[in-house]
C-alpha atoms as a PDB file:
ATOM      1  CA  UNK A   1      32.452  81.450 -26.627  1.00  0.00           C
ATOM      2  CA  UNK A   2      29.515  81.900 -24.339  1.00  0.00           C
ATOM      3  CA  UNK A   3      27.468  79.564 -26.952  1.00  0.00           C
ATOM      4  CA  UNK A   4      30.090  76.298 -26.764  1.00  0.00           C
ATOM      5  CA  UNK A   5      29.942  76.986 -23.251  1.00  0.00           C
ATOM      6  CA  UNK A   6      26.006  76.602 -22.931  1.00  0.00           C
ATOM      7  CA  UNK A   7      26.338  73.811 -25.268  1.00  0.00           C
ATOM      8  CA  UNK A   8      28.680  71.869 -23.066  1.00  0.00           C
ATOM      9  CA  UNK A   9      26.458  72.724 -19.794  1.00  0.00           C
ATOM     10  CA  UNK A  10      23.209  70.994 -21.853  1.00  0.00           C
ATOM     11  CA  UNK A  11      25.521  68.059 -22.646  1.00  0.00           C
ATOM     12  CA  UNK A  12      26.826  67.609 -19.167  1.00  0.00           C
ATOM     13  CA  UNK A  13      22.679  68.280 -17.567  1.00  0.00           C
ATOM     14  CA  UNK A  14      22.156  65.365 -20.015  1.00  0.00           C
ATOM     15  CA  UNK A  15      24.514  63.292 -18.533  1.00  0.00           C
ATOM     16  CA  UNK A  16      23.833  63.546 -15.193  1.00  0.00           C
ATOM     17  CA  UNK A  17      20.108  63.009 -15.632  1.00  0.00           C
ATOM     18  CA  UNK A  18      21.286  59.525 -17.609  1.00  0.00           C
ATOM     19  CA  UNK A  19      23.794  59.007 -14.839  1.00  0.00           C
ATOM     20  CA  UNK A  20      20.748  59.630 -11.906  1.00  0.00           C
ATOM     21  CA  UNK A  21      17.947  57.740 -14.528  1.00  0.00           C
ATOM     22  CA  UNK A  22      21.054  54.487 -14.130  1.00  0.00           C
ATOM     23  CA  UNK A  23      21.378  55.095 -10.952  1.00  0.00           C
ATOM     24  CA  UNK A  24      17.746  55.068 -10.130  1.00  0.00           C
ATOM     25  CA  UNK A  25      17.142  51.665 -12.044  1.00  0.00           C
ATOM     26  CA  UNK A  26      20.420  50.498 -10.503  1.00  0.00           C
ATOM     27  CA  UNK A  27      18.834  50.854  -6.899  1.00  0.00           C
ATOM     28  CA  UNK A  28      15.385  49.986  -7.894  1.00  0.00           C
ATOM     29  CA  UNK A  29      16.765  46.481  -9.538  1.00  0.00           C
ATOM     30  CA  UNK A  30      19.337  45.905  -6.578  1.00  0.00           C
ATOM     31  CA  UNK A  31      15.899  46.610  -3.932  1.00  0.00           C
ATOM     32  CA  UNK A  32      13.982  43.937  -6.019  1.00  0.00           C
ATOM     33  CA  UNK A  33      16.311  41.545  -6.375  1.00  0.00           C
ATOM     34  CA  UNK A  34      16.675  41.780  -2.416  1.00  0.00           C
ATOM     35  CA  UNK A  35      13.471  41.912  -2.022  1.00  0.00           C
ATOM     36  CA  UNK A  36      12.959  38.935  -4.013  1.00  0.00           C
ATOM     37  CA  UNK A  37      15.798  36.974  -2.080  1.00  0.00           C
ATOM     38  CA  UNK A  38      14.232  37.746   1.250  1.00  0.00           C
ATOM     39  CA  UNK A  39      11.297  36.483  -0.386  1.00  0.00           C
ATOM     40  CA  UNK A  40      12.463  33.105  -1.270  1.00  0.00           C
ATOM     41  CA  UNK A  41      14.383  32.808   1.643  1.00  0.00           C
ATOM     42  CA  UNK A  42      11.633  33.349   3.499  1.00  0.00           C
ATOM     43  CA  UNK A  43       9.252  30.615   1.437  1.00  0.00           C
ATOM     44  CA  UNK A  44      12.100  28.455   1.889  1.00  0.00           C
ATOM     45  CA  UNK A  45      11.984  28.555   5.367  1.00  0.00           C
ATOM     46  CA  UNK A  46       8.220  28.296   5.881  1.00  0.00           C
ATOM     47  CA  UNK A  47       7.943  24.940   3.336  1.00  0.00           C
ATOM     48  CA  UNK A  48       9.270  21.580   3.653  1.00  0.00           C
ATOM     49  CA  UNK A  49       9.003  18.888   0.958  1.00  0.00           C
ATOM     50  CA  UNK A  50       7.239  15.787   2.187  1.00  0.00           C
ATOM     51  CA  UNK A  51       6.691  12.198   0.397  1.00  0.00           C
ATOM     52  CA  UNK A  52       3.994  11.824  -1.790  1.00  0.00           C
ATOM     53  CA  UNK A  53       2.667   9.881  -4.169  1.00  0.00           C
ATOM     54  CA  UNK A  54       4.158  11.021  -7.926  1.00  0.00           C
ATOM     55  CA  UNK A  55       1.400  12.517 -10.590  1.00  0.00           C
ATOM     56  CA  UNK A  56      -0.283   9.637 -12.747  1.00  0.00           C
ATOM     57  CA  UNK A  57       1.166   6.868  -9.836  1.00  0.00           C
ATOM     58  CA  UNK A  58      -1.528   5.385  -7.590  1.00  0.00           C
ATOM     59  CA  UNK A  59      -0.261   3.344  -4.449  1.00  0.00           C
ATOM     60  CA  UNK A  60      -2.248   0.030  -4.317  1.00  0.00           C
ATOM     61  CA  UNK A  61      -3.263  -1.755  -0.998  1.00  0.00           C
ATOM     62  CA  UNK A  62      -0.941  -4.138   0.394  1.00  0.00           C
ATOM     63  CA  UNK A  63       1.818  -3.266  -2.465  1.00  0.00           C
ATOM     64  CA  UNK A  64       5.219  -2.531  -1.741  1.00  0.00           C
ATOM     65  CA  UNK A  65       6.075   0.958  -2.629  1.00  0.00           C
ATOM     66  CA  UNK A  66       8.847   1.238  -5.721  1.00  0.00           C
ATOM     67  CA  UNK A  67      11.508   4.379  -5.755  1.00  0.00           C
ATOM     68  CA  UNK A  68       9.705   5.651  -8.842  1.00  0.00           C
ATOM     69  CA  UNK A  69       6.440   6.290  -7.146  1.00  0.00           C
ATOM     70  CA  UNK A  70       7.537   8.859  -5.172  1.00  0.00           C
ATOM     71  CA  UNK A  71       8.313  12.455  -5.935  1.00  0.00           C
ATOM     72  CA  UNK A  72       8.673  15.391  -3.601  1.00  0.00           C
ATOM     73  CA  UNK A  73       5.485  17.596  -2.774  1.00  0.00           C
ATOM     74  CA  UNK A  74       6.195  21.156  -1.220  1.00  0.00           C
ATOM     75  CA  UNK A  75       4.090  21.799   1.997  1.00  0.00           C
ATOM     76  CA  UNK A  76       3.813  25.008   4.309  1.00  0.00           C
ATOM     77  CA  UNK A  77       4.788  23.914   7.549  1.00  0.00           C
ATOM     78  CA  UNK A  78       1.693  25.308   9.341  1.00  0.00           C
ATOM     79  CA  UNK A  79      -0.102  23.038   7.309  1.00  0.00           C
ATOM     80  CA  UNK A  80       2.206  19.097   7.520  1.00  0.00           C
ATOM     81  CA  UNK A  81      -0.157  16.441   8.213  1.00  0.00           C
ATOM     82  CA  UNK A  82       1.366  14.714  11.732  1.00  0.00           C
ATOM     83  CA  UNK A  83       2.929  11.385  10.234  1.00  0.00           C
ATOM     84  CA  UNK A  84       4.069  12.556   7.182  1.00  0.00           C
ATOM     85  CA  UNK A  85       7.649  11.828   5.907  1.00  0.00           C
ATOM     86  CA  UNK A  86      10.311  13.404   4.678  1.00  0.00           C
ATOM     87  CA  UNK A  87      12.988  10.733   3.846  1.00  0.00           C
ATOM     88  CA  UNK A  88      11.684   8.776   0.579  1.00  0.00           C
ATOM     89  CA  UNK A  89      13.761   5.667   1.990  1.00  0.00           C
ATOM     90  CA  UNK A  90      11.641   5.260   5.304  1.00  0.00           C
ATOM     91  CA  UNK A  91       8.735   4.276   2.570  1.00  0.00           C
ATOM     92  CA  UNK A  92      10.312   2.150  -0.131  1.00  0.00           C
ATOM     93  CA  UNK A  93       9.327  -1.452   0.305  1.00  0.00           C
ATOM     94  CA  UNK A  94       6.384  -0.584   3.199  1.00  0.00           C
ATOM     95  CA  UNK A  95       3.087  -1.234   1.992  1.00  0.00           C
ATOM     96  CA  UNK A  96      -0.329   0.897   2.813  1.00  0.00           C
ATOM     97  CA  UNK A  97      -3.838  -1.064   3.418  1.00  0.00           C
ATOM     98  CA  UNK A  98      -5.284   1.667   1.968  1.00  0.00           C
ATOM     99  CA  UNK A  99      -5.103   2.991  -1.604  1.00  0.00           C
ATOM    100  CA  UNK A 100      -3.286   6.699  -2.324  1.00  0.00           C
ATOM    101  CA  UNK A 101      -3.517   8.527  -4.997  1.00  0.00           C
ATOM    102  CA  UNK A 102      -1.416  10.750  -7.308  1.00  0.00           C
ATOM    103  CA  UNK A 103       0.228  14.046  -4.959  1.00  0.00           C
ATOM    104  CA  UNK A 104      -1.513  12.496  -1.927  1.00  0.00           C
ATOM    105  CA  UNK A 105       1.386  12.781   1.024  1.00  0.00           C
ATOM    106  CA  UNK A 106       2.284   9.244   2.325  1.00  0.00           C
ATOM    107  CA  UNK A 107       1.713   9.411   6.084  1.00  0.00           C
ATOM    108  CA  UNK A 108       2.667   7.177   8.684  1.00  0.00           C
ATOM    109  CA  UNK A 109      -0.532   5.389  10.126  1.00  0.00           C
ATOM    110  CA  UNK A 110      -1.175   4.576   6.335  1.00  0.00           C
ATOM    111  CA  UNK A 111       1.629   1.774   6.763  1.00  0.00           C
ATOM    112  CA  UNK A 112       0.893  -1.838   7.678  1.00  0.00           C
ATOM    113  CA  UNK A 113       3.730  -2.210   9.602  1.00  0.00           C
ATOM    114  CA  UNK A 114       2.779  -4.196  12.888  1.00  0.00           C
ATOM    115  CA  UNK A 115      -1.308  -4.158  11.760  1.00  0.00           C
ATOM    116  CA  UNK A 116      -1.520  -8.274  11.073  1.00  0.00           C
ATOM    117  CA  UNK A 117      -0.163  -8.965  14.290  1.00  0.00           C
ATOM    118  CA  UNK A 118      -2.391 -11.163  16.842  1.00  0.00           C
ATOM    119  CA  UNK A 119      -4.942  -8.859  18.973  1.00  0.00           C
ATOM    120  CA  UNK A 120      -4.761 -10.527  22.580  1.00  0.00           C
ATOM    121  CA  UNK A 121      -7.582  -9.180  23.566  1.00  0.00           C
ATOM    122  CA  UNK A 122      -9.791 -11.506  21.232  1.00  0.00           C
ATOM    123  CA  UNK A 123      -7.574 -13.930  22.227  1.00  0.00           C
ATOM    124  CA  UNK A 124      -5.944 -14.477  19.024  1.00  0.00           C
ATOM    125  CA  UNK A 125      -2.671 -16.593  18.251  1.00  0.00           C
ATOM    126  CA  UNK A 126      -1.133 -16.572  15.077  1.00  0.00           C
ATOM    127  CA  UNK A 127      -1.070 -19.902  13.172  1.00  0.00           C
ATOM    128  CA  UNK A 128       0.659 -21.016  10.112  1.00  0.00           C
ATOM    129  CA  UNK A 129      -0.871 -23.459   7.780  1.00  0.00           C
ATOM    130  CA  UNK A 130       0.685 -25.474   4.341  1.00  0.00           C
ATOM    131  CA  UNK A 131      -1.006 -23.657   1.271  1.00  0.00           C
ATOM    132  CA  UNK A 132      -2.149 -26.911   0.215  1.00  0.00           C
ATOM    133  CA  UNK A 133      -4.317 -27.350   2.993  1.00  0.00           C
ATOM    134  CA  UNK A 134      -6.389 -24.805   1.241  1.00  0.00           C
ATOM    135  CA  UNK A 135      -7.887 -25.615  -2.643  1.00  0.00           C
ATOM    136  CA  UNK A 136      -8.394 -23.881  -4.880  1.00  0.00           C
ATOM    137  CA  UNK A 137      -6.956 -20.342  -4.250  1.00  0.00           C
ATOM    138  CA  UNK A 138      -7.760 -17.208  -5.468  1.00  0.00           C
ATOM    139  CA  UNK A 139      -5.323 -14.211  -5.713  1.00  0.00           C
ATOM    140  CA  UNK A 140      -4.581 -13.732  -1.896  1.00  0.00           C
ATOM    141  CA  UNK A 141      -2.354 -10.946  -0.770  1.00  0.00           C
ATOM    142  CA  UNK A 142      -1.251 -10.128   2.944  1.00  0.00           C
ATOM    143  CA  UNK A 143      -3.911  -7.712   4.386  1.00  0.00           C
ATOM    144  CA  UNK A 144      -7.126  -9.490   2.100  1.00  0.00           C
ATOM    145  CA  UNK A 145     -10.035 -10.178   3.897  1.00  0.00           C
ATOM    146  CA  UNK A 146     -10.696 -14.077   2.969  1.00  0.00           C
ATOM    147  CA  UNK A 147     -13.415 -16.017   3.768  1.00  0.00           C
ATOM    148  CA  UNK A 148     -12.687 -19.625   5.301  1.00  0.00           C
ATOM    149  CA  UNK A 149     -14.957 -21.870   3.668  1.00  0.00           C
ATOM    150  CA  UNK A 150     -15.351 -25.604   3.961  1.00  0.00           C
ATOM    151  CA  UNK A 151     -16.491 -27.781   0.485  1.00  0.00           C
ATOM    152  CA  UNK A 152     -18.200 -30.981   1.624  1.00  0.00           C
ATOM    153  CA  UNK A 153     -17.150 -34.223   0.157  1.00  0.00           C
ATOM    154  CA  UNK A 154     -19.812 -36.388  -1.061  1.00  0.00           C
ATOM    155  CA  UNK A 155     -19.766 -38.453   1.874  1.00  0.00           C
ATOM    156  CA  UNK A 156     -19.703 -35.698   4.193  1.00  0.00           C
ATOM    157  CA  UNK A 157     -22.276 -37.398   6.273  1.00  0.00           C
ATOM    158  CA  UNK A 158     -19.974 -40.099   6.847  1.00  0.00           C
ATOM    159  CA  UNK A 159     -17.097 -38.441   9.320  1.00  0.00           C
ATOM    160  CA  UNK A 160     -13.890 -40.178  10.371  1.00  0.00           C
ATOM    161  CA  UNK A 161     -13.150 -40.113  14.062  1.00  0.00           C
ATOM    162  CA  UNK A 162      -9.847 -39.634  14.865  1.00  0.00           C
ATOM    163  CA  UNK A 163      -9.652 -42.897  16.019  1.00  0.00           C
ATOM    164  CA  UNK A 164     -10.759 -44.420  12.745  1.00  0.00           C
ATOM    165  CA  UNK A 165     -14.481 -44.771  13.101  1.00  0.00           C
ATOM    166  CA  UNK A 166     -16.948 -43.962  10.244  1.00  0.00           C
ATOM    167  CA  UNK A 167     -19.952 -42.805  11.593  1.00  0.00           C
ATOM    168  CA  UNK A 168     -22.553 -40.815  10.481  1.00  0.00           C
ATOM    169  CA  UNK A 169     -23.142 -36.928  12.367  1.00  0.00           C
ATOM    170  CA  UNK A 170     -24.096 -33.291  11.877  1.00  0.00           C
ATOM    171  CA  UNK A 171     -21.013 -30.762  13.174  1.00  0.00           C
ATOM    172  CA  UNK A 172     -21.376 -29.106  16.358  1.00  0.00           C
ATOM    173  CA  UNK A 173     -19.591 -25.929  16.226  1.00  0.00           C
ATOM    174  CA  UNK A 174     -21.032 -25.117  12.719  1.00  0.00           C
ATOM    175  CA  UNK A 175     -24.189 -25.328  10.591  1.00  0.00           C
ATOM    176  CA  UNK A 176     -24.348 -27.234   7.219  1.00  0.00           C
ATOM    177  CA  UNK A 177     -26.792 -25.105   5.075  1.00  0.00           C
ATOM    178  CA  UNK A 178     -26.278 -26.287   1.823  1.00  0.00           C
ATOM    179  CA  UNK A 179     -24.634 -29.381   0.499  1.00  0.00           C
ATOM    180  CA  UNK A 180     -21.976 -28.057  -1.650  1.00  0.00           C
ATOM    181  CA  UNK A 181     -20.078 -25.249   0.702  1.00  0.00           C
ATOM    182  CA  UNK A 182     -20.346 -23.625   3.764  1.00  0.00           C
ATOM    183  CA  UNK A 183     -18.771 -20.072   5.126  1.00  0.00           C
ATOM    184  CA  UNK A 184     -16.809 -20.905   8.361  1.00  0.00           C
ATOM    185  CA  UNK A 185     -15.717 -17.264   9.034  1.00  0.00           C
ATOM    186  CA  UNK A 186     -13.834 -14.641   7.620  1.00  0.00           C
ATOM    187  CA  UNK A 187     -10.563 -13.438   9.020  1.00  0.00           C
ATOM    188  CA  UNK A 188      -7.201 -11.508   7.440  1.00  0.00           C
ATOM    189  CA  UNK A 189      -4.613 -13.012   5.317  1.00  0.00           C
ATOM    190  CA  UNK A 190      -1.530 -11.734   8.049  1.00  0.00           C
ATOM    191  CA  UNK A 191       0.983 -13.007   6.040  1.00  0.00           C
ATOM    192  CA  UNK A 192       2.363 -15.247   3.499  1.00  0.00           C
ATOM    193  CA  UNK A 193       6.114 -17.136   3.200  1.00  0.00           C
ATOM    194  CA  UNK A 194       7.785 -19.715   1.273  1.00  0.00           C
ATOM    195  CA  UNK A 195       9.293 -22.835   2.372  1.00  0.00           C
ATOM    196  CA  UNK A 196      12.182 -20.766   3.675  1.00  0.00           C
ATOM    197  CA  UNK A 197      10.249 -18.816   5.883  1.00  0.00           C
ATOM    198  CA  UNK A 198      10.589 -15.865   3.759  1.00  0.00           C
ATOM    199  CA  UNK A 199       7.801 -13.281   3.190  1.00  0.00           C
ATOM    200  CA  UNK A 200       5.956 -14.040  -0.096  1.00  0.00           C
ATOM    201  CA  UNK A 201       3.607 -11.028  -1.451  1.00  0.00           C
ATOM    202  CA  UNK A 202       0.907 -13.335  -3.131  1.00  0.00           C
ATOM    203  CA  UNK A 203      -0.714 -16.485  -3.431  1.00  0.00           C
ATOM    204  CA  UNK A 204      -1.436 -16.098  -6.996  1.00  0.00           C
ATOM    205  CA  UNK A 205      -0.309 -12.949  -8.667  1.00  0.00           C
ATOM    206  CA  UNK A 206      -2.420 -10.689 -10.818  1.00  0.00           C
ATOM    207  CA  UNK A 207      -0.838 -10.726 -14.582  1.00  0.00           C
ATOM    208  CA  UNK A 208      -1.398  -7.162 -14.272  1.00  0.00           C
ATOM    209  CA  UNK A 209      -1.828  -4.159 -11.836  1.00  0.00           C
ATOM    210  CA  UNK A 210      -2.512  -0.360 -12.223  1.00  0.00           C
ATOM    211  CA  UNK A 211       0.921   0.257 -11.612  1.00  0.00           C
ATOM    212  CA  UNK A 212       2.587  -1.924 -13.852  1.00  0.00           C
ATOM    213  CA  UNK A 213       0.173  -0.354 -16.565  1.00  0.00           C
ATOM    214  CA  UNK A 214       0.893   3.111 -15.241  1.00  0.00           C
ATOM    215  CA  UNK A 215       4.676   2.721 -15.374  1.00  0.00           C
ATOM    216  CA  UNK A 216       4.538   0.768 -18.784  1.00  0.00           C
ATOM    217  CA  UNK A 217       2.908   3.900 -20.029  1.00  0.00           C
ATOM    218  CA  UNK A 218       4.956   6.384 -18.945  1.00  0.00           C
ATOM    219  CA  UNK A 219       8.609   4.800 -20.139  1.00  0.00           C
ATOM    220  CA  UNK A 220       7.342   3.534 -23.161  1.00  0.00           C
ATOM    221  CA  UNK A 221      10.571   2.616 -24.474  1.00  0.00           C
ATOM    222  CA  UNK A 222      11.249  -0.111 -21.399  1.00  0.00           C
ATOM    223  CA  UNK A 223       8.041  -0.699 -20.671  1.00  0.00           C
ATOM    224  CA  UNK A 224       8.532  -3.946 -22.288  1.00  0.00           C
ATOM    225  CA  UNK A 225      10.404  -5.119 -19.249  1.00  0.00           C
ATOM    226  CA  UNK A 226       8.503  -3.679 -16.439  1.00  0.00           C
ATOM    227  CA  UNK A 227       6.834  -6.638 -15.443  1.00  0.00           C
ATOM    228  CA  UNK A 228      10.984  -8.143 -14.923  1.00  0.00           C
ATOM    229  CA  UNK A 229      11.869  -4.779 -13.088  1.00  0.00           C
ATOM    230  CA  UNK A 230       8.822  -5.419 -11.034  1.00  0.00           C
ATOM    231  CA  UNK A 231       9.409  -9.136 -10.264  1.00  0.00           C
ATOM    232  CA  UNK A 232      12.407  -7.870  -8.143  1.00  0.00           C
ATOM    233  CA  UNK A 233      10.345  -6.569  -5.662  1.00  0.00           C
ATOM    234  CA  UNK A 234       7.249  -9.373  -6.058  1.00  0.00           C
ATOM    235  CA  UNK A 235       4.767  -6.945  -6.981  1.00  0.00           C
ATOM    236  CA  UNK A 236       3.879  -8.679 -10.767  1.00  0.00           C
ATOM    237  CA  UNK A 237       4.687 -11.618  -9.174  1.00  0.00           C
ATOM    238  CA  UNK A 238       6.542 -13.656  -6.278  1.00  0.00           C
ATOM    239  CA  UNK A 239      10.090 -14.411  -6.390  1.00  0.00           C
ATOM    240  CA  UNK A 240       9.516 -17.470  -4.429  1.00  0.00           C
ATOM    241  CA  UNK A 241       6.870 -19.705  -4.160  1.00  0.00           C
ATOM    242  CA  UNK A 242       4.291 -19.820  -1.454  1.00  0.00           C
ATOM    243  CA  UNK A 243       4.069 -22.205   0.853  1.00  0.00           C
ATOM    244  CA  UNK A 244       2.431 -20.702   4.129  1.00  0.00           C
ATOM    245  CA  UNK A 245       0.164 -18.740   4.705  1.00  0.00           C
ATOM    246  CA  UNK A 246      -0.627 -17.247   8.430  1.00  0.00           C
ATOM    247  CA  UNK A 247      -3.466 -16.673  10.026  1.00  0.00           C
ATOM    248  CA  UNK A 248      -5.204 -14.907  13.324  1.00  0.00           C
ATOM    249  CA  UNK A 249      -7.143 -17.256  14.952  1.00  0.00           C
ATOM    250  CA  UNK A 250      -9.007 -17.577  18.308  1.00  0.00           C
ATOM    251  CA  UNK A 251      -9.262 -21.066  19.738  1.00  0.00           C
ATOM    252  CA  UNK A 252     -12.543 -21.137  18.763  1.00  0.00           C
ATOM    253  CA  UNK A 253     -11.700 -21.236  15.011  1.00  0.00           C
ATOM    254  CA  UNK A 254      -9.120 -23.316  15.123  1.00  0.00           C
ATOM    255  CA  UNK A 255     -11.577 -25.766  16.625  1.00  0.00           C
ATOM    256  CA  UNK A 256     -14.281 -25.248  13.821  1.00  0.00           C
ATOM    257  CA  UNK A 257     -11.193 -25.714  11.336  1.00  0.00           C
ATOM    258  CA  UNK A 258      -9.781 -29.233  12.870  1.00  0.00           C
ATOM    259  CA  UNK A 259     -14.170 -30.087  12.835  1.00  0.00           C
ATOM    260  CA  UNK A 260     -14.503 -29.185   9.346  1.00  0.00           C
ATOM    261  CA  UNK A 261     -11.528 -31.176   8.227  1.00  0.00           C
ATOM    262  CA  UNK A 262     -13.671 -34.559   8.729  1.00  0.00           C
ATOM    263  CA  UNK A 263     -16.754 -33.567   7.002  1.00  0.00           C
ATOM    264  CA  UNK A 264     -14.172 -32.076   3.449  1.00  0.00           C
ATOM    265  CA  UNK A 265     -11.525 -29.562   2.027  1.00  0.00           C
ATOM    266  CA  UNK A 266     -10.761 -26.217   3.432  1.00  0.00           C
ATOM    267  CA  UNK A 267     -11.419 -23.449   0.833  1.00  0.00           C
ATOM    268  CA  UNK A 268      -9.598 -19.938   1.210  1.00  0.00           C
ATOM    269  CA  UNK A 269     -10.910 -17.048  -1.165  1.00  0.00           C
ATOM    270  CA  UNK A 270     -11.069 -13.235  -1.313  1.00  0.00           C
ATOM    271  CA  UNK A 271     -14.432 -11.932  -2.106  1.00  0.00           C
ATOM    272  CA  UNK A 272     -17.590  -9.526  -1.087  1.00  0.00           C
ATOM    273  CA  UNK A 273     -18.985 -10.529   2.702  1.00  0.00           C
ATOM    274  CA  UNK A 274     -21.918  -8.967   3.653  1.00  0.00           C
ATOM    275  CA  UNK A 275     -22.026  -7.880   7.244  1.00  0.00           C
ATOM    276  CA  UNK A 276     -23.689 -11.294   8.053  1.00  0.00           C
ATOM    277  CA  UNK A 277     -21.214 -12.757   7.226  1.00  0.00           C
ATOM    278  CA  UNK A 278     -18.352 -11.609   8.341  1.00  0.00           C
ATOM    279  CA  UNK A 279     -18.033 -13.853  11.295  1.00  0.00           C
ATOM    280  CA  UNK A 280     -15.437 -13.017  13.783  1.00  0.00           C
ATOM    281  CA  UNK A 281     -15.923 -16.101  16.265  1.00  0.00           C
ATOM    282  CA  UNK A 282     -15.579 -19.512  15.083  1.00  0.00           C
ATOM    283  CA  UNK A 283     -18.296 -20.838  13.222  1.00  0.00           C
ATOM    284  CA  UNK A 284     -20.818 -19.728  10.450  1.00  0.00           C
ATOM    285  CA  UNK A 285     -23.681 -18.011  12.005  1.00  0.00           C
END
């Protein structure tokens, strides 16, 4: 009797070491698990996601931001840039003059909005002119830096007064240097519309861009219509053709302009200016 009775006291000791060993792992489990919540809950708290740029995408200049180049980039709040966003929808469609790359936040000064408007204090006035007044044209995008040229005619010597009168005579308010062409000044594409009056993204579109590339790449199985998807928001190419294009001019300019008119064609172009040439009065220097 005495030896079933030590048996069943072992058995029980066992179980209550198995039921304190549960118990243990029970509270130790429950304590990380709490632990852990806090944790997160604290993380949470201390993070925000902000708008960036999604991995593999690169924002160009001047080109309207798509939906799908966006993704959401976590971002202690001790450390938030001032002018970053949070709402993907306040940056679809805006554009950036600068470029940004992949899981770059998009921030707020980045934006053209209001930056091709007329400075007053240079005494600028904003002035739209037919496209056709300028051959031939490059690929010109609101925000370029073009260079105003003027391509002598032949008889460039020979100017037309505006009464009429041929007469031969040097211009004034610029220099002729060479007999083919001659830089006027440079000055910023501000903006470019159809006949309507609505905004137009290009004078000539690229056939391709880094983004249409980049997107073609990455859904391979439509990428054969990304160039269509694109189209809707005139980054491939304009929906409408262009038929203004506006400028920032001082008087000044516009007077070198209306004297360059009689001695040939206006030419409009984006390229390298050397800091020479980039000529921010009227007249080549």
């Amino acid at each position: 009797m005495s030896i079933e009775v030590i048996r069943l006291a072992a058995i029980n000791r066992r179980k209550q070491i198995l039921n304190m060993l549960l118990g243990f792992t029970v509270a130790a489990g429950s304590t990380y698990l709490l632990f852990r919540t806090m944790d997160q809950a604290i993380t949470q708290h201390n993070y925000v996601n902000v708008v960036a740029v999604k991995p593999g995408h690169m924002i160009e200049p001047y080109t309207p931001i798509l939906a799908s180049d966006l993704t959401y980039l976590p971002m202690a709040k001790d450390h938030v840039i001032p002018g970053t966003f949070t709402d993907p929808a306040k940056v679809v469609g805006k554009r950036t003059y600068q470029k940004v790359g992949e899981l770059s936040p998009i921030l707020d000064w980045q934006l053209t909005d209001n930056k091709f408007l007329p400075d007053p204090a240079k005494g600028e006035l904003q002035y739209e002119f037919p496209v056709n007044d300028f051959a031939p044209l490059t690929v010109i995008r609101t925000g370029d830096v073009v260079g105003i040229w003027v391509k002598y005619r032949d008889d460039s010597e020979e100017v037309i007064t505006p009464e009429g009168v041929t007469i031969k005579k040097e211009p004034t308010l610029f220099k002729k240097t060479n007999p083919g062409a001659d830089l006027l000044f440079t000055t910023v594409a501000a903006g470019i519309k159809d006949g309507e009056g609505a905004e137009v993204f290009s004078l000539k579109p690229p056939k391709l861009s880094s983004q249409v590339i980049g997107q073609a790449i990455e859904n391979i199985d439509t990428g054969s219509d990304t160039q269509d998807r694109l189209a809707a928001s005139y980054r491939g190419k304009p929906t409408k053709a262009p038929a203004k294009v506006l400028l920032n001019l001082t008087l000044q300019q516009v007077k070198v302009l209306q004297e360059a008119k009689q001695y040939g064609d206006w030419l409009m172009g984006v390229g390298y200016f050397t800091p020479d040439q980039i000529v921010k009065g009227g007249g080549n220097p």
